[in-house]
N, C-alpha and C. Protein backbone atom coordinates (compact mmCIF):
# COMPACT_ATOMS: atom_id res chain seq x y z
N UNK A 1 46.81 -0.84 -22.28
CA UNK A 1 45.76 -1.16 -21.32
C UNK A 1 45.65 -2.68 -21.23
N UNK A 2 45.78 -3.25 -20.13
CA UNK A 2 45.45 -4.88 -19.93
C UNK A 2 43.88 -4.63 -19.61
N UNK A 3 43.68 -5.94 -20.51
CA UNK A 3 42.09 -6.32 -20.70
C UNK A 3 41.99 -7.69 -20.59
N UNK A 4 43.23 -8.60 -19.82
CA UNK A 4 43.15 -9.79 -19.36
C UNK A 4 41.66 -9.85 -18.20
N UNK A 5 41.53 -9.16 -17.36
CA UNK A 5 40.58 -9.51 -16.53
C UNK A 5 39.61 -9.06 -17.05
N UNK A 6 39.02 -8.53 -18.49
CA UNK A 6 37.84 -8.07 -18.64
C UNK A 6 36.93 -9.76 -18.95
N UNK A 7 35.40 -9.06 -18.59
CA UNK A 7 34.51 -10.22 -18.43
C UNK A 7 33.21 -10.01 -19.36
N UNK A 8 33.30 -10.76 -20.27
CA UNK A 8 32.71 -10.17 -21.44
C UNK A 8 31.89 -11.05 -21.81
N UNK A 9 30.35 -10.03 -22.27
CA UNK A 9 29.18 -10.85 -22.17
C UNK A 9 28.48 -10.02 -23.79
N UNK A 10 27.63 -11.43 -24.09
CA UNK A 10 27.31 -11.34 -25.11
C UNK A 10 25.23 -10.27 -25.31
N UNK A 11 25.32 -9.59 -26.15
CA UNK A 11 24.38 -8.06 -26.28
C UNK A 11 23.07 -9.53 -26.11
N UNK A 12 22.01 -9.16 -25.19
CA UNK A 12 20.79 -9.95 -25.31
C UNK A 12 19.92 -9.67 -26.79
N UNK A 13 20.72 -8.47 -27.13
CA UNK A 13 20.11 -8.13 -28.64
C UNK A 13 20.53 -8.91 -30.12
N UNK A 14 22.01 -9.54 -29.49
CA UNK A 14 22.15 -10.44 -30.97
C UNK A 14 22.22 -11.33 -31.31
N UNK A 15 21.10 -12.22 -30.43
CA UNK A 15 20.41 -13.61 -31.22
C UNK A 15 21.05 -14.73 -31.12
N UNK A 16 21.03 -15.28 -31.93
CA UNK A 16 21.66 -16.50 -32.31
C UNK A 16 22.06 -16.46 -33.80
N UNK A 17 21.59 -15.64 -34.45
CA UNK A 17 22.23 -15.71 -35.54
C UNK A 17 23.50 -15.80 -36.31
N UNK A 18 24.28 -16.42 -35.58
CA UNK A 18 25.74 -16.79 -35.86
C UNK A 18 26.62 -15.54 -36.96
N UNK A 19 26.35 -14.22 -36.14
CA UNK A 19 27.10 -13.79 -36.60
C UNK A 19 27.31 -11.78 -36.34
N UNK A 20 26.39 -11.42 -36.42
CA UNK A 20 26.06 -9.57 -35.90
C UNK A 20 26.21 -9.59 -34.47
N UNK A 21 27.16 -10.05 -33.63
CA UNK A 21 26.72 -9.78 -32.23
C UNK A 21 27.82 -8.90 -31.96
N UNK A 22 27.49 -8.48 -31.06
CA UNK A 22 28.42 -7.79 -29.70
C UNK A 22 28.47 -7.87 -28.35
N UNK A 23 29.64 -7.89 -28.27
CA UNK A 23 30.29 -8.09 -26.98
C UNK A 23 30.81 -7.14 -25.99
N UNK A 24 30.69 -6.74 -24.57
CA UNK A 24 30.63 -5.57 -23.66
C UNK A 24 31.16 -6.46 -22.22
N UNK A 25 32.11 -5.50 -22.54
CA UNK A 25 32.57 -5.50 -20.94
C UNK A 25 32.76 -4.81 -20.09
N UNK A 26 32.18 -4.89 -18.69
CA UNK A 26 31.67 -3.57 -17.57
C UNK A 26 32.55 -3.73 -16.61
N UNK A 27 33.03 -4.71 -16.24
CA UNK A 27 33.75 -4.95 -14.92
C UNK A 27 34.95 -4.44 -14.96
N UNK A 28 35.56 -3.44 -15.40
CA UNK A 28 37.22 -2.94 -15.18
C UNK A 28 36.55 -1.83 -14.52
N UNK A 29 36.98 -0.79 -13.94
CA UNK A 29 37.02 0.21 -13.30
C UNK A 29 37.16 1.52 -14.05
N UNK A 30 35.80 2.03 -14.43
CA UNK A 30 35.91 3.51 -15.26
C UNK A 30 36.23 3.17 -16.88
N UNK A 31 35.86 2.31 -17.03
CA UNK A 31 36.02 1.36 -18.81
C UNK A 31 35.01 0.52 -18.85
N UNK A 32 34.02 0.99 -20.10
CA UNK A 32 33.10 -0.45 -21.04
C UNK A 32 34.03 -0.34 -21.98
N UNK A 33 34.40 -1.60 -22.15
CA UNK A 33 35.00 -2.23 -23.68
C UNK A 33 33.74 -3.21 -24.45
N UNK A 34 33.99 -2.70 -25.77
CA UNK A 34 33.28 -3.34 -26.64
C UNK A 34 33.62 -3.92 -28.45
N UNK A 35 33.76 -4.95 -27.94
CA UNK A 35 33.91 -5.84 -29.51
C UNK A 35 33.01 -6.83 -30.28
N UNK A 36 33.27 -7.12 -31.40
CA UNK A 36 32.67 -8.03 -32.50
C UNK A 36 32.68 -9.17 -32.35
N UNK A 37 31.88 -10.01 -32.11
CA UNK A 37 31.97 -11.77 -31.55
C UNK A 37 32.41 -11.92 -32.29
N UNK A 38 31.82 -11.81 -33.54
CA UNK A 38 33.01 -12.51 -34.93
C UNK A 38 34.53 -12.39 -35.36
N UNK A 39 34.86 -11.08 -34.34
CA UNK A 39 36.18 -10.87 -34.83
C UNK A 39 36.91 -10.53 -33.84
N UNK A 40 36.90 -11.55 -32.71
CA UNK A 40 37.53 -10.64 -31.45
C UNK A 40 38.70 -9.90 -31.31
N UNK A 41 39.57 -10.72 -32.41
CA UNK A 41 41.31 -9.97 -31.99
C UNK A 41 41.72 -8.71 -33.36
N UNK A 42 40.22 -8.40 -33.55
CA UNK A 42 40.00 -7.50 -34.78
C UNK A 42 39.92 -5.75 -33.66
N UNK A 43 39.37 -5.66 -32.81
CA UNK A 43 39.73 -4.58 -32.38
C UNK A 43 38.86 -4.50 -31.10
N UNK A 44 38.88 -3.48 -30.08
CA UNK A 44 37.95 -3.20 -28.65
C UNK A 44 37.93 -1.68 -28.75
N UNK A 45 36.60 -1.43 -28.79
CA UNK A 45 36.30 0.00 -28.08
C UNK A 45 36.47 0.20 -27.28
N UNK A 46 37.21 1.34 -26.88
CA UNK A 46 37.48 1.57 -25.32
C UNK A 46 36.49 2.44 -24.89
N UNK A 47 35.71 2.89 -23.83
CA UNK A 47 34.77 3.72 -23.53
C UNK A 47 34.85 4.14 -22.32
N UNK A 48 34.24 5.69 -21.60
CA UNK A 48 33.80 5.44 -20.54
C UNK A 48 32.93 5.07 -20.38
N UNK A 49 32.30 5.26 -18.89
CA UNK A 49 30.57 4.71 -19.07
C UNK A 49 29.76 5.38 -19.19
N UNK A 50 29.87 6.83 -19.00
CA UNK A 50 29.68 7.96 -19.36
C UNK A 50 28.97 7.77 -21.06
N UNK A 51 29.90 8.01 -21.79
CA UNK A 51 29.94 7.98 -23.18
C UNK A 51 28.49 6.22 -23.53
N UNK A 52 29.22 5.20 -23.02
CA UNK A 52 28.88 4.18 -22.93
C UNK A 52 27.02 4.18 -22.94
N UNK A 53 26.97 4.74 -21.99
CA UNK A 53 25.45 5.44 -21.34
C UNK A 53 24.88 5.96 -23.02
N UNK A 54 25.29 6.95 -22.91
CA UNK A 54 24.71 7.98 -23.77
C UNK A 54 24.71 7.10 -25.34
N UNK A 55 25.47 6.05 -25.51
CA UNK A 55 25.28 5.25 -26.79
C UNK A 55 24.36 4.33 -26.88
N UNK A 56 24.03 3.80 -25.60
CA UNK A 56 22.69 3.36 -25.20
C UNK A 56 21.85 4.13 -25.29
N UNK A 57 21.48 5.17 -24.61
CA UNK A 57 20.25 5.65 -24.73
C UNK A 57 20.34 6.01 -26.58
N UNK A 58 20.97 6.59 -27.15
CA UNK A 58 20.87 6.79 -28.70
C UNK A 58 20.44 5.89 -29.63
N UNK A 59 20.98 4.49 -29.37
CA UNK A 59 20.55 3.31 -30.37
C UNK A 59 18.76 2.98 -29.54
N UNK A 60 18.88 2.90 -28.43
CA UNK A 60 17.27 3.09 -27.98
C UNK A 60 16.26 3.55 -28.55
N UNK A 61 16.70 4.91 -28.97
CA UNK A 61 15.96 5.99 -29.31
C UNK A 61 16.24 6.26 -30.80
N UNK A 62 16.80 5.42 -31.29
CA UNK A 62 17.08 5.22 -33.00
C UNK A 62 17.11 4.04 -34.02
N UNK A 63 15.48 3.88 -33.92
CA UNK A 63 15.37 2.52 -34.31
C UNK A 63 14.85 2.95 -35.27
């Protein structure tokens, strides 16, 4: 899968704390990808948005 054009933005949830964040990318077509600021070339979730959705609403609802 090329993920050259993905456009990847940082979670409004992880601060500044130089270091727990995550990273999500929406703009490919039928794919959120999601990785570790700290470790980018460490790995990407591939997702639909489907799935994507439903992991949102779960961490929402699991605090």
């Amino acid at each position: 899968m090329d993920l050259t054009g993905a456009r990847w933005r940082k979670s409004t949830k992880s601060g500044n704390n130089g270091g727990a964040c995550v990273e999500v990318a929406d703009n490919l077509p039928g794919t959120v990808l999601v990785r570790d600021t700290k470790d980018r070339d460490g790995g990407t979730l591939v997702l639909t948005p489907e799935a994507w959705r439903g992991f949102v609403a779960f961490a929402k609802t699991s605090r």
